[in-house]
C-alpha atoms as a PDB file:
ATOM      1  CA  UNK A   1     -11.790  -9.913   1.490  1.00  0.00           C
ATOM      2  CA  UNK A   2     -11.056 -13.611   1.680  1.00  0.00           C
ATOM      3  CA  UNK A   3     -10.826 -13.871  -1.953  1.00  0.00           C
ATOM      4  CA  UNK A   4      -9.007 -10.996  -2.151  1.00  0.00           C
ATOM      5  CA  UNK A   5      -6.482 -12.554  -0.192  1.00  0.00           C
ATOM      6  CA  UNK A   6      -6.395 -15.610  -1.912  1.00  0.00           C
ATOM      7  CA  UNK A   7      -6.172 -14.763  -4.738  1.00  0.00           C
ATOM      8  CA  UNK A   8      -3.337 -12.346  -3.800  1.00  0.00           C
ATOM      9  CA  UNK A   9      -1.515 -15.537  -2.096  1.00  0.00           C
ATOM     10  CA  UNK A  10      -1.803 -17.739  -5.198  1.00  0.00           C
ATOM     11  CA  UNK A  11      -0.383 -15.314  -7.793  1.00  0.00           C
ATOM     12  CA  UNK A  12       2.886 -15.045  -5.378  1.00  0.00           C
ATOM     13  CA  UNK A  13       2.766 -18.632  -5.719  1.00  0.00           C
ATOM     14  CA  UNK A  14       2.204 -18.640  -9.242  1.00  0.00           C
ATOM     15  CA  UNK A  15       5.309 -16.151  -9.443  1.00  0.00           C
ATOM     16  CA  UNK A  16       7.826 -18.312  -8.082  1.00  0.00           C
ATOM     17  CA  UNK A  17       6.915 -20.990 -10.855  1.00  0.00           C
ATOM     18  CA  UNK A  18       6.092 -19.005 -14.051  1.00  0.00           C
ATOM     19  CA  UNK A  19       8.468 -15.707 -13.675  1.00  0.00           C
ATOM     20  CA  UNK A  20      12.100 -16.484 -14.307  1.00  0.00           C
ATOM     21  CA  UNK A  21      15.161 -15.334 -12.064  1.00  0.00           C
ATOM     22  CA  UNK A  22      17.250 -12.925 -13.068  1.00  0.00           C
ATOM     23  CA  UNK A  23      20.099 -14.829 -14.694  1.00  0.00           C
ATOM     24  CA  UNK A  24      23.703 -13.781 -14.736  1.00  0.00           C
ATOM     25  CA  UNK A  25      24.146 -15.371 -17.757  1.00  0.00           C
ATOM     26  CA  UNK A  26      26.123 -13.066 -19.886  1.00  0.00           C
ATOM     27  CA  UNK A  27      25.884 -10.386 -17.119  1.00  0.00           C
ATOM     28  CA  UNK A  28      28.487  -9.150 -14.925  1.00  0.00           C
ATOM     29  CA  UNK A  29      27.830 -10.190 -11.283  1.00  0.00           C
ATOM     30  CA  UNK A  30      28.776  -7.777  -8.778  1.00  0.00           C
ATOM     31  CA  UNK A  31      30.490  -8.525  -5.349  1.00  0.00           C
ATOM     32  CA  UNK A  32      28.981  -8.597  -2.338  1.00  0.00           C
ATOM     33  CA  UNK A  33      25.600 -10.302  -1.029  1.00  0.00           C
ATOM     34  CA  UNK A  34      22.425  -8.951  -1.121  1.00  0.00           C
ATOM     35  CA  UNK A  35      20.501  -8.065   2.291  1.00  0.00           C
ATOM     36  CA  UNK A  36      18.064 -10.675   3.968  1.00  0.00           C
ATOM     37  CA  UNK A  37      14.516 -11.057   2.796  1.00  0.00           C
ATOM     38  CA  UNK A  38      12.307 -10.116   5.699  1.00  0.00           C
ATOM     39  CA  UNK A  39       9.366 -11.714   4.595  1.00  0.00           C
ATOM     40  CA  UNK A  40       7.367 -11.616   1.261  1.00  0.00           C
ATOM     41  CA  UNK A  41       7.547  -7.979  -0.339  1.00  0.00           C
ATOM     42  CA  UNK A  42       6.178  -6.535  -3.049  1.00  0.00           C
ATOM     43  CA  UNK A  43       5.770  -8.765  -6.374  1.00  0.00           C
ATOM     44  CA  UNK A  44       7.090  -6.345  -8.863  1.00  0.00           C
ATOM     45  CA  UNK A  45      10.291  -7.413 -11.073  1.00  0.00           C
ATOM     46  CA  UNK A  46      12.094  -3.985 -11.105  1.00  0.00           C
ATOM     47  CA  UNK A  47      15.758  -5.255 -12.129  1.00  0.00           C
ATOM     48  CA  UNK A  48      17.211  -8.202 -14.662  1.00  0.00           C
ATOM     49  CA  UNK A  49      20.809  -8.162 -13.443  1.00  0.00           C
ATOM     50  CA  UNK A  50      23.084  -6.164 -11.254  1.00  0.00           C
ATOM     51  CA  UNK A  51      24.096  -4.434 -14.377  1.00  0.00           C
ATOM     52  CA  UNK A  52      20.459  -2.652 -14.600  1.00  0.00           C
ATOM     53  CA  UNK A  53      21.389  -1.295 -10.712  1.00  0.00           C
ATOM     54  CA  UNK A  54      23.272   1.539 -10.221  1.00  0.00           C
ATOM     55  CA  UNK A  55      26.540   1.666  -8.213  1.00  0.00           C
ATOM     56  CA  UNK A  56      26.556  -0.198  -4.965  1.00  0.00           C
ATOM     57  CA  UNK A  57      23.828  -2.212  -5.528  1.00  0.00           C
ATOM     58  CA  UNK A  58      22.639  -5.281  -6.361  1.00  0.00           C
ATOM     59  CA  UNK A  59      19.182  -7.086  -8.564  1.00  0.00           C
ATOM     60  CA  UNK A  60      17.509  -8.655  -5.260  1.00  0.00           C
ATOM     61  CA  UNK A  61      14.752 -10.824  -4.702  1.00  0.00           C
ATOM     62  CA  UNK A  62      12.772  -8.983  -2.400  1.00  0.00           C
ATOM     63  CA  UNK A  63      10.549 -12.786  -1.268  1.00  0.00           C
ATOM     64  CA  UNK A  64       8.360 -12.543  -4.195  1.00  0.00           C
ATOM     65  CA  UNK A  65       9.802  -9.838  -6.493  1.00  0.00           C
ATOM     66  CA  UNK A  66      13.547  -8.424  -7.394  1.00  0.00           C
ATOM     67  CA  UNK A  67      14.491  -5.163  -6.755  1.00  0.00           C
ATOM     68  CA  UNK A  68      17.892  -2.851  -6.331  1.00  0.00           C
ATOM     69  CA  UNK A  69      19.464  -3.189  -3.222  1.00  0.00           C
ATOM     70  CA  UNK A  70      22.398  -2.116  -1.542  1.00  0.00           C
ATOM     71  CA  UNK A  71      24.950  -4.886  -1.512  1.00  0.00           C
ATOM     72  CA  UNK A  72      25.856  -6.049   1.811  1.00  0.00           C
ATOM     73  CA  UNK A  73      29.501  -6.788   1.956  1.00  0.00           C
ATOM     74  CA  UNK A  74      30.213 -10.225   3.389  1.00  0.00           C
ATOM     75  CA  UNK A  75      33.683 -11.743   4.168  1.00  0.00           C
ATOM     76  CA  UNK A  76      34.247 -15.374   3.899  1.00  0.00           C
ATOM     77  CA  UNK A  77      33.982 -17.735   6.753  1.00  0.00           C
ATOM     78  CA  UNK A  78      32.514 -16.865  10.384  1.00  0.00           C
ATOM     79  CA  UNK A  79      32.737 -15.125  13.934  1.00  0.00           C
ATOM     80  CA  UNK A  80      34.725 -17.432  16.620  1.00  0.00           C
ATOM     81  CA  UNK A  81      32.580 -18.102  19.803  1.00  0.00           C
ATOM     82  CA  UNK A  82      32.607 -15.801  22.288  1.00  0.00           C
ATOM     83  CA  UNK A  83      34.555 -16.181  25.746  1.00  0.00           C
ATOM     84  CA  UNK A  84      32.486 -13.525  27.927  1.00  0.00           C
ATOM     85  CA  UNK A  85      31.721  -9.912  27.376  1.00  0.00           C
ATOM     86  CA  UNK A  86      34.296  -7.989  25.919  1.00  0.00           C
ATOM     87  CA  UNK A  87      33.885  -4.026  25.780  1.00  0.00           C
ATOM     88  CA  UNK A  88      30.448  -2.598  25.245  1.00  0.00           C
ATOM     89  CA  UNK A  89      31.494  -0.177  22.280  1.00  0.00           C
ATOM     90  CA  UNK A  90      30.374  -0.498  18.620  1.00  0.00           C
ATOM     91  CA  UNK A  91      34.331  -1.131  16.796  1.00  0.00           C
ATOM     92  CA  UNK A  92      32.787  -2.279  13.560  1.00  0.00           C
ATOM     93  CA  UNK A  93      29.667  -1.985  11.719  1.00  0.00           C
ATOM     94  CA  UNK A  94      29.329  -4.581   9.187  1.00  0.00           C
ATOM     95  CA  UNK A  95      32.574  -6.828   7.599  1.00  0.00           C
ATOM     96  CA  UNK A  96      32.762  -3.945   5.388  1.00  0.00           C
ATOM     97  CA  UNK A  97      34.846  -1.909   8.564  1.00  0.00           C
ATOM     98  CA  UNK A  98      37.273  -4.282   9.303  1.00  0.00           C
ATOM     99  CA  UNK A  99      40.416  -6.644   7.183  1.00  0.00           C
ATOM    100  CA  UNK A 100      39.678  -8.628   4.130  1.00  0.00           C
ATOM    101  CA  UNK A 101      40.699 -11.996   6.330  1.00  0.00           C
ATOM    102  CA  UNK A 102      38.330 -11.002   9.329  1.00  0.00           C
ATOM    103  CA  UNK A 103      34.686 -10.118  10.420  1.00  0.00           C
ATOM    104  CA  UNK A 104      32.592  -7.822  12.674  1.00  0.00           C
ATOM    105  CA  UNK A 105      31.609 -10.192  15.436  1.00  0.00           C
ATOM    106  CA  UNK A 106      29.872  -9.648  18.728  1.00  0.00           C
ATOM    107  CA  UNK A 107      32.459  -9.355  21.938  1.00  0.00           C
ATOM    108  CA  UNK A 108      29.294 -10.792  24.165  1.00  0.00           C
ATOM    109  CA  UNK A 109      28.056  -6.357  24.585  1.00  0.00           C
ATOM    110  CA  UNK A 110      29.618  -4.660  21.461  1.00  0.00           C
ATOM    111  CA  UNK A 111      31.005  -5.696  18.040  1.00  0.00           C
ATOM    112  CA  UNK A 112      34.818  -5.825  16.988  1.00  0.00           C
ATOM    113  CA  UNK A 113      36.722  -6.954  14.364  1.00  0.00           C
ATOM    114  CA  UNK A 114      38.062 -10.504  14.930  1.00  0.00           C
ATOM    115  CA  UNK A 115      40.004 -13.332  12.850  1.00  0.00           C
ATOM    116  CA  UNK A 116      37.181 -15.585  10.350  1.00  0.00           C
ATOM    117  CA  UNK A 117      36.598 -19.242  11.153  1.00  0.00           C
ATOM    118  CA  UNK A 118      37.340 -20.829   7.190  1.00  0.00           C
ATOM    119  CA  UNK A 119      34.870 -22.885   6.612  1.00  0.00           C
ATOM    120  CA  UNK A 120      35.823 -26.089   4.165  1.00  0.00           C
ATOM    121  CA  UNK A 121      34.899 -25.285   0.441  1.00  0.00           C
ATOM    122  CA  UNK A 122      32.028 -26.224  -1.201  1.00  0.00           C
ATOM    123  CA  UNK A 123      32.010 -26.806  -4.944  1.00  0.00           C
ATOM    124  CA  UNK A 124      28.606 -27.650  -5.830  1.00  0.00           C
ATOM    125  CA  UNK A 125      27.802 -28.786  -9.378  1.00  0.00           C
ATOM    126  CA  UNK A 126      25.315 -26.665 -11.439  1.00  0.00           C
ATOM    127  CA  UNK A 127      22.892 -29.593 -11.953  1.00  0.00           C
ATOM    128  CA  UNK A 128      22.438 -29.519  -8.291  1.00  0.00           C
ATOM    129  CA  UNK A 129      21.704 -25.930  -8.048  1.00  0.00           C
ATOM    130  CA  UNK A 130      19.563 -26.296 -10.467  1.00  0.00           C
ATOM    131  CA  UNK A 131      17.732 -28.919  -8.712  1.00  0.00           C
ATOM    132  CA  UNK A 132      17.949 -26.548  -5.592  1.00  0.00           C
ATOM    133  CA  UNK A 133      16.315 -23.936  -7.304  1.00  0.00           C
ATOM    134  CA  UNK A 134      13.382 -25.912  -8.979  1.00  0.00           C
ATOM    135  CA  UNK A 135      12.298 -27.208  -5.274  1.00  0.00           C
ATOM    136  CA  UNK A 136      12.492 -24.272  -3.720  1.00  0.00           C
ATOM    137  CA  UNK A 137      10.099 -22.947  -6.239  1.00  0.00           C
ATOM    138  CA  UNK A 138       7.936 -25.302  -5.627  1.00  0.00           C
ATOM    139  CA  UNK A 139       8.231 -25.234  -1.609  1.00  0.00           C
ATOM    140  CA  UNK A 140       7.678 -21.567  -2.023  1.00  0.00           C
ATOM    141  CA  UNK A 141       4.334 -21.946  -4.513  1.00  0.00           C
ATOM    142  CA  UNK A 142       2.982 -24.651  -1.367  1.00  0.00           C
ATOM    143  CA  UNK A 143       3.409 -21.920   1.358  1.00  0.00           C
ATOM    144  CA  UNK A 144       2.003 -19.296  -0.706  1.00  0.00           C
ATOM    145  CA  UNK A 145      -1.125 -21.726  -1.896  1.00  0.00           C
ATOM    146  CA  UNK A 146      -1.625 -22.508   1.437  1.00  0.00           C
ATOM    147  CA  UNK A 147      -1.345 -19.266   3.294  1.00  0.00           C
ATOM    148  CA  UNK A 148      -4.076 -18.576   0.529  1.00  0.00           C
ATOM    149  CA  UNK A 149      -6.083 -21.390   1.087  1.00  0.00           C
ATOM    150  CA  UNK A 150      -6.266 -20.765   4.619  1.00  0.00           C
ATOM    151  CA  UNK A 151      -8.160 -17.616   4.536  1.00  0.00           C
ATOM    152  CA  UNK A 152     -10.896 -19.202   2.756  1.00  0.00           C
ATOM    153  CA  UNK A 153     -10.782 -22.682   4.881  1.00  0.00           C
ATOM    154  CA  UNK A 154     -10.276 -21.162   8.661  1.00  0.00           C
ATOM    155  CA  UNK A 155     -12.203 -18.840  10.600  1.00  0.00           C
ATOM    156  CA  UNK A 156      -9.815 -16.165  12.166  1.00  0.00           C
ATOM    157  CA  UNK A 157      -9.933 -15.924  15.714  1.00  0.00           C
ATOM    158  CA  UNK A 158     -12.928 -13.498  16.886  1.00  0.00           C
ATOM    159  CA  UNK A 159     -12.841 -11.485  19.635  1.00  0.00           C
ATOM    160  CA  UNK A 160     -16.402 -11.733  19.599  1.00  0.00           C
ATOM    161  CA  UNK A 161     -18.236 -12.314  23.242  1.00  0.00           C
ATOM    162  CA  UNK A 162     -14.288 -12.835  23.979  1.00  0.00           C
ATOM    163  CA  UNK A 163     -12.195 -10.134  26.311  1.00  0.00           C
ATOM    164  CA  UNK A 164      -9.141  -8.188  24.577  1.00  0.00           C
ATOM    165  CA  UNK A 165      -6.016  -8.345  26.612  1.00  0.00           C
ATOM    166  CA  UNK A 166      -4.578  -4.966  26.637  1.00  0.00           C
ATOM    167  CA  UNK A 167      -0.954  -4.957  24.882  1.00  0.00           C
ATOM    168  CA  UNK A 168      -0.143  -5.491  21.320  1.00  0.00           C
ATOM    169  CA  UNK A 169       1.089  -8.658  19.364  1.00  0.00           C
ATOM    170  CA  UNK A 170       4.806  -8.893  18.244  1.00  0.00           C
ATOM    171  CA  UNK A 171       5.812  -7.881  14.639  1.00  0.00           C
ATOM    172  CA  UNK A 172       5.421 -10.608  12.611  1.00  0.00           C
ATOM    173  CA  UNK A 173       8.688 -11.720  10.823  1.00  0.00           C
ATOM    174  CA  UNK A 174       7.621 -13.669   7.671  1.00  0.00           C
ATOM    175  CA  UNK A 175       5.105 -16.502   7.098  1.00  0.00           C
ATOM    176  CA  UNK A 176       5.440 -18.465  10.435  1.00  0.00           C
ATOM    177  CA  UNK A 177       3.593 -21.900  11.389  1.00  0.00           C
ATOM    178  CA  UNK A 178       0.164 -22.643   9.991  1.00  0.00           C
ATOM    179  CA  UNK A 179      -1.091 -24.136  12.628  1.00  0.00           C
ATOM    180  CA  UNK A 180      -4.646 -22.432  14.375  1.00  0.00           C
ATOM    181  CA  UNK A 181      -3.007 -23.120  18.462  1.00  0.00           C
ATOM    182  CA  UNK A 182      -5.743 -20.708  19.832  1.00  0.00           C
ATOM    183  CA  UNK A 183      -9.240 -19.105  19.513  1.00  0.00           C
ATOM    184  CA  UNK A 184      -8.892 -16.062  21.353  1.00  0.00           C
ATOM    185  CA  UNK A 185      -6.541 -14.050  24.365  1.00  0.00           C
ATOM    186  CA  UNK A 186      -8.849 -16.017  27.003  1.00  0.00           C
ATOM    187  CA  UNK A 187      -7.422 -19.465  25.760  1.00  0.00           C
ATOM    188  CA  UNK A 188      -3.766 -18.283  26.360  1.00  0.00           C
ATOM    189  CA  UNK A 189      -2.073 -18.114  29.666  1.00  0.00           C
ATOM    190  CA  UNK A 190      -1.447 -15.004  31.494  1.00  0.00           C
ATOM    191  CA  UNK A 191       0.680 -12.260  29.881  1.00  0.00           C
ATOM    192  CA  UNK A 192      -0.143 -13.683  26.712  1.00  0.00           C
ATOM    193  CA  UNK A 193      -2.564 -12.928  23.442  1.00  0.00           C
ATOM    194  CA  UNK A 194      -3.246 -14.896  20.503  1.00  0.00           C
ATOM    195  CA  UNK A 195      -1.409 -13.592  17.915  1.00  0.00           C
ATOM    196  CA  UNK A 196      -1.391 -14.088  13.890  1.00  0.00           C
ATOM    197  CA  UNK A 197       2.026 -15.604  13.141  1.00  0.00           C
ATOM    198  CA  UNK A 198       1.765 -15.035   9.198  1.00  0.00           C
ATOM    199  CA  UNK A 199      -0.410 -17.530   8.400  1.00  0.00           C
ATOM    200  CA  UNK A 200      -1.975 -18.963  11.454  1.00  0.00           C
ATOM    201  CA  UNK A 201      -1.992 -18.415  14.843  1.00  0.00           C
ATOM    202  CA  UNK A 202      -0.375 -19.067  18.271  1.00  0.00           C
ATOM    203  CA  UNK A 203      -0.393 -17.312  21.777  1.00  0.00           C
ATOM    204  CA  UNK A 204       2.871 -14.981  22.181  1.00  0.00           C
ATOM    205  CA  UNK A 205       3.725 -12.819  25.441  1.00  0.00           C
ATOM    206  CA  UNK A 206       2.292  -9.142  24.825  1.00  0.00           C
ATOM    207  CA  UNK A 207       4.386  -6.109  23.846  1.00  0.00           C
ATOM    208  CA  UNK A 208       3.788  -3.249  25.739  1.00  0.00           C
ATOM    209  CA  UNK A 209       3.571  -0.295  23.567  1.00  0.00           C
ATOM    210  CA  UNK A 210       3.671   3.235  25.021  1.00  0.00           C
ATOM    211  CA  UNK A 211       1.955   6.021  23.239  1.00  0.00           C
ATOM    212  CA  UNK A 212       4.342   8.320  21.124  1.00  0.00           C
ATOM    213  CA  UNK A 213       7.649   7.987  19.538  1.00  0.00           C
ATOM    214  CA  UNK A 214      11.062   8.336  20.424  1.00  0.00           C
ATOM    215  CA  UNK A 215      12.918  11.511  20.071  1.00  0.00           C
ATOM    216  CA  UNK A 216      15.794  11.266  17.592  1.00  0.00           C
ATOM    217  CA  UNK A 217      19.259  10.233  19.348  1.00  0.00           C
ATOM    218  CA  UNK A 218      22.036  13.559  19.261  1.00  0.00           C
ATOM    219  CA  UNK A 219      25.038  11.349  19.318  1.00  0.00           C
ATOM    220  CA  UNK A 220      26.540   8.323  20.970  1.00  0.00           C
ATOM    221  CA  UNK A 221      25.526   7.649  24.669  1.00  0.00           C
ATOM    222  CA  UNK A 222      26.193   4.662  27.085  1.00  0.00           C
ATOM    223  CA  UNK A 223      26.607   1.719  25.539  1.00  0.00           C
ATOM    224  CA  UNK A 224      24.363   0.207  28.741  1.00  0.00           C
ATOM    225  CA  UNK A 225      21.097  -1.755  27.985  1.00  0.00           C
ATOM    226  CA  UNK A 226      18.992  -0.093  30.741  1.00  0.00           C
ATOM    227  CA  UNK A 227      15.878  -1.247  29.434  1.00  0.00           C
ATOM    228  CA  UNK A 228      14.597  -3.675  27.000  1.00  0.00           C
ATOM    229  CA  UNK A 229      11.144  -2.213  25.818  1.00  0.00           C
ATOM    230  CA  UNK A 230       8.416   0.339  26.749  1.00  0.00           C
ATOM    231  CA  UNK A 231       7.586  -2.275  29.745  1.00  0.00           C
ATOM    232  CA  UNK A 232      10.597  -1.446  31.598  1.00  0.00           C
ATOM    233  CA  UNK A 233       9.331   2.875  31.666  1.00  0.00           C
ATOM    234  CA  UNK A 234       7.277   4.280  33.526  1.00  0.00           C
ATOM    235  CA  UNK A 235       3.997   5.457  31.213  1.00  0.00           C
ATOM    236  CA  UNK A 236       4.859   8.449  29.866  1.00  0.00           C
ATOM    237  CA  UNK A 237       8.333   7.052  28.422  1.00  0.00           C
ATOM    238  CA  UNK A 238       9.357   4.452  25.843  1.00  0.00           C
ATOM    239  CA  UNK A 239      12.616   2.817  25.988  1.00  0.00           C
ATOM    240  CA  UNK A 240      14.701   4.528  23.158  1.00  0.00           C
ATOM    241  CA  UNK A 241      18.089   3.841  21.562  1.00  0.00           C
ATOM    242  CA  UNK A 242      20.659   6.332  22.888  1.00  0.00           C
ATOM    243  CA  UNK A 243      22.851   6.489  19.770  1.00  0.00           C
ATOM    244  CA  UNK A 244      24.794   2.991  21.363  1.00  0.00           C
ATOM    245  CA  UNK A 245      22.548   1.362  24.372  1.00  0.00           C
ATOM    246  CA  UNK A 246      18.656   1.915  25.446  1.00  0.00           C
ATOM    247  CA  UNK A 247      17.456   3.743  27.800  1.00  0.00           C
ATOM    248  CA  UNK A 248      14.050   5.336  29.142  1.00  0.00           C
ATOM    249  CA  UNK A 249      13.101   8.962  27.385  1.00  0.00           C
ATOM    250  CA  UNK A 250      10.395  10.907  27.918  1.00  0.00           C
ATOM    251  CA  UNK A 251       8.064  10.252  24.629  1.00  0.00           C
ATOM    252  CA  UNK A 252       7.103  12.916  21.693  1.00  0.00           C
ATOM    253  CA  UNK A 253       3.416  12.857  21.226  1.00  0.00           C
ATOM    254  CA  UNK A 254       1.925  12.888  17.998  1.00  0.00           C
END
């Protein structure tokens, strides 16, 4: 399994060196941005340009791979700071609901349109994207070797002879630190477990899962926050999105 997962970790590495980029060299580049990458995804190359993508969309690198995705329209500049909570309703959805000059910005509860912050122009030279490009590469081929290396080095934490805190670990979002900050739940403080943060591991404060799901939302409700996970419910609940806030709801087994 180790190897497996080496090896697995070194070809994504490999990829970011010896697969090119999609170039948009004698292709038409479509507006808009695509999405965030949420972490490595699948390594296959699925799209060449945005031309090979069909309307809407854009060629993507998905952390390791490119893919179609639906282009995320972004305006120019960014949301002013906010002054105190404005209204809790849901005005915009992306910069793609409101004027070409503004964006959709948080009110401190909801998001409205408001007026873009310009930004001063950059004009960077391509020689220095270039360069930008080549060491990210590489900075991307030492995380992946690493990651790799470290499931052949390191002994995951065993919970062995050790006692399981009940509760679950947070999603991981991406490769995180690779540092090994605990052994086990026992070595974190209370509340806490020791939790794989993509490539090593570190105590984080337990999510409290309930059992089920939550049953699908049949329009808008209060846009209140009345709870901020299954923690806040009593056990047969889980704290559920309402169509515009959270709230507890009686879960849907199975």
């Amino acid at each position: 399994m180790k190897a497996r997962l080496f090896l697995v970790f070194f070809l994504m590495g490999l990829l970011t060196i010896c697969v090119e980029l999609p170039s948009a060299a004698g292709q038409q580049v479509r507006p808009g941005q695509c999405p965030p990458i949420k972490g490595p995804g699948t390594c296959a190359i699925s799209c060449q340009s945005d031309e090979s993508c069909g309307p809407g969309s854009k060629c993507c690198s998905t952390g390791c791979g490119f893919a179609c995705k639906r282009v995320v329209e972004v305006h120019p500049g960014r949301c002013p700071r906010r002054t105190g909570p404005g209204l809790c309703a849901e005005f915009c959805t992306g910069d793609a609901s409101c004027s070409p000059e503004q964006k959709c910005c948080s009110n401190g509860c909801g998001h409205e349109c408001m007026t873009a912050i310009k930004d001063q122009p950059q004009h960077p030279d391509s020689s220095a994207s270039c360069i930008r490009n080549s060491t990210m590469k590489a900075r991307l081929f030492l995380v992946f070797f690493l990651m790799g290396l470290l499931t052949i080095c390191v002994e995951l934490p065993s919970a062995a002879g050790q006692q399981v805190r009940p509760g679950q670990c947070p999603p991981i979002k991406g490769p995180g630190t690779c540092a090994i900050s605990c052994q086990s739940d026992e070595s974190c403080g209370p509340g806490s477990k020791c939790c794989s943060t993509g490539c090593g591991f570190a105590c984080k404060r337990v999510v409290e899962v309930h059992p089920g799901r939550c049953p699908r939302p049949t329009g808008a409700g209060l846009c209140v926050e009345r709870c901020k996970g299954d923690a806040s419910c009593s056990p047969e609940q889980k704290c559920c999105s309402n169509g515009c806030g959270h709230e507890c709801m009686r879960a849907i087994k199975g």
